[in-house]
Protein backbone atom coordinates (compact mmCIF):
# COMPACT_ATOMS: atom_id res chain seq x y z
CA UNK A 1 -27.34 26.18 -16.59
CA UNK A 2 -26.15 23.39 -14.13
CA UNK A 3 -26.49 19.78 -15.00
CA UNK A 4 -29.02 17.52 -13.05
CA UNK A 5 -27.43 15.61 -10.12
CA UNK A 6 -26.37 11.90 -10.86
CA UNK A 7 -27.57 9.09 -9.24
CA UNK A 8 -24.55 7.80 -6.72
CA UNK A 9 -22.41 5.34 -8.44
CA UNK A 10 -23.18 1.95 -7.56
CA UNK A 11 -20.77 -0.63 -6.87
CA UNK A 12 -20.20 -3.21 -8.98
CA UNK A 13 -20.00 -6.42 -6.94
CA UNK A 14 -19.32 -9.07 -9.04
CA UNK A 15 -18.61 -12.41 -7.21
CA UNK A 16 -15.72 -13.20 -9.29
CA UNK A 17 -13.36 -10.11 -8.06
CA UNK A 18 -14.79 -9.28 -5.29
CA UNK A 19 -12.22 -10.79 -3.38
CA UNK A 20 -9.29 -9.40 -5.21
CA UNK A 21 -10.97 -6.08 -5.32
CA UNK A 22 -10.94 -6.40 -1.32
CA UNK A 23 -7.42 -7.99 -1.86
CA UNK A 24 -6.07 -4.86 -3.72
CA UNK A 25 -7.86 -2.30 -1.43
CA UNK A 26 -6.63 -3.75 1.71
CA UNK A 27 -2.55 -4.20 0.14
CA UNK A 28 -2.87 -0.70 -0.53
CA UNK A 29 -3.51 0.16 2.71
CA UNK A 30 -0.69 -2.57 4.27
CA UNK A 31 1.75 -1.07 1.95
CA UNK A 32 0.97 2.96 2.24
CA UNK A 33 1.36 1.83 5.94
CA UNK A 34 4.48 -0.24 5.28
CA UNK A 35 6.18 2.78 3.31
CA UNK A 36 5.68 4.87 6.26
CA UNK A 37 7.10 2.99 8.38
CA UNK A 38 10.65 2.25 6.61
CA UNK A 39 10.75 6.05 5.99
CA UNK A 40 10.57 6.55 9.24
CA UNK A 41 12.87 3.69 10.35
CA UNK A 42 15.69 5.11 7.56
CA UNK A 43 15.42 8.80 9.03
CA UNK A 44 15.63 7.30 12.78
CA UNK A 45 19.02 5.67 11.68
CA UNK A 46 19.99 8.24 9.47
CA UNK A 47 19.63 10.28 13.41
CA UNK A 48 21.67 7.92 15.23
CA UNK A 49 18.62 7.31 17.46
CA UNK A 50 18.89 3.69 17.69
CA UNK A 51 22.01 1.08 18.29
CA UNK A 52 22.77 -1.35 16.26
CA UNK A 53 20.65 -4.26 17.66
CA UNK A 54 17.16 -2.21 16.96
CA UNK A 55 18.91 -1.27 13.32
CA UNK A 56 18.79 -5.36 12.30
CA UNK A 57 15.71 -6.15 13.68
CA UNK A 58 14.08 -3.24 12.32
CA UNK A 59 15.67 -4.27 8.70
CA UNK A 60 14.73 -7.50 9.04
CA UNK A 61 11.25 -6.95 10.50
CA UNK A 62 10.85 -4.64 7.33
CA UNK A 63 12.46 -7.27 4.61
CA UNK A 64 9.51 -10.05 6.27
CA UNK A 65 6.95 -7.56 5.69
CA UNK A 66 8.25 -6.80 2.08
CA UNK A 67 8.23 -10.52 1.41
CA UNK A 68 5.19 -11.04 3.23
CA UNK A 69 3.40 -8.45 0.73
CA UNK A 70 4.96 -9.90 -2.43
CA UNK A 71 3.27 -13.36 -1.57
CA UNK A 72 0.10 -11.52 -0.55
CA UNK A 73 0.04 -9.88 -4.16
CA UNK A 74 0.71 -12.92 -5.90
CA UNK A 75 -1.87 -14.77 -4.19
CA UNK A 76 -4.29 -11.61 -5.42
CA UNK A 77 -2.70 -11.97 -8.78
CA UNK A 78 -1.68 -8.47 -8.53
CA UNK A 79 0.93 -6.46 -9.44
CA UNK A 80 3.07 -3.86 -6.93
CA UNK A 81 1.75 -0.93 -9.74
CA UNK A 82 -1.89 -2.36 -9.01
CA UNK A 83 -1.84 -0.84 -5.59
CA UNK A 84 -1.14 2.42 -6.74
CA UNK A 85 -4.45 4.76 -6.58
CA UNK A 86 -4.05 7.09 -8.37
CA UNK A 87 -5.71 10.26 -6.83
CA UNK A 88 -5.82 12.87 -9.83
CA UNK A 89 -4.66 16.19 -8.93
CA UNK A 90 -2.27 15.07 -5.86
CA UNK A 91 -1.10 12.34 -8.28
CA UNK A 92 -0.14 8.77 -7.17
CA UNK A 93 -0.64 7.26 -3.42
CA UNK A 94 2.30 5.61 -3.29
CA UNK A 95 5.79 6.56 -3.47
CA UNK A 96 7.01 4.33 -5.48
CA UNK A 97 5.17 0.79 -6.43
């Protein structure tokens, strides 16, 4: 016997976090992005592909960005593990939070 389909979940909109919930989702998606790119940075080095010139800017480009997040969080009042979705079966989003 199959169950009777469920209404669609409705979103809970409360004025108070709505904000932070937009906050959190948007940070998540700023640092899945930022993750990507220093992975790719590190393996471009790790190649030799760029001189040493592109190396600090990159590293310091990436270090603002870090920083940039951390004082993006705190005004959110969140936590690096709060941007971690986790996504059941395929486990955590984020590489490391």
């Amino acid at each position: 016997m199959t169950e009777p389909a469920r209404p669609p979940a409705r979103i809970d909109a409360d004025p108070d976090t709505v904000a932070r919930d937009l906050g959190r989702l948007v940070l998540t998606v700023v640092e899945l992005l930022r993750q990507l790119m220093e992975r790719q940075a590190i393996r471009r080095v790790e190649e030799g592909d760029l001189d040493d010139e592109t190396v600090e800017r990159l590293g310091l480009g990436l270090m603002r960005l870090e920083e940039a997040m951390a004082e993006l969080r705190e005004h959110f009042g969140l936590r690096p593990d709060d941007l971690n979705i986790d996504l059941g079966p395929l486990g955590p989003l984020l590489r490391d939070s």
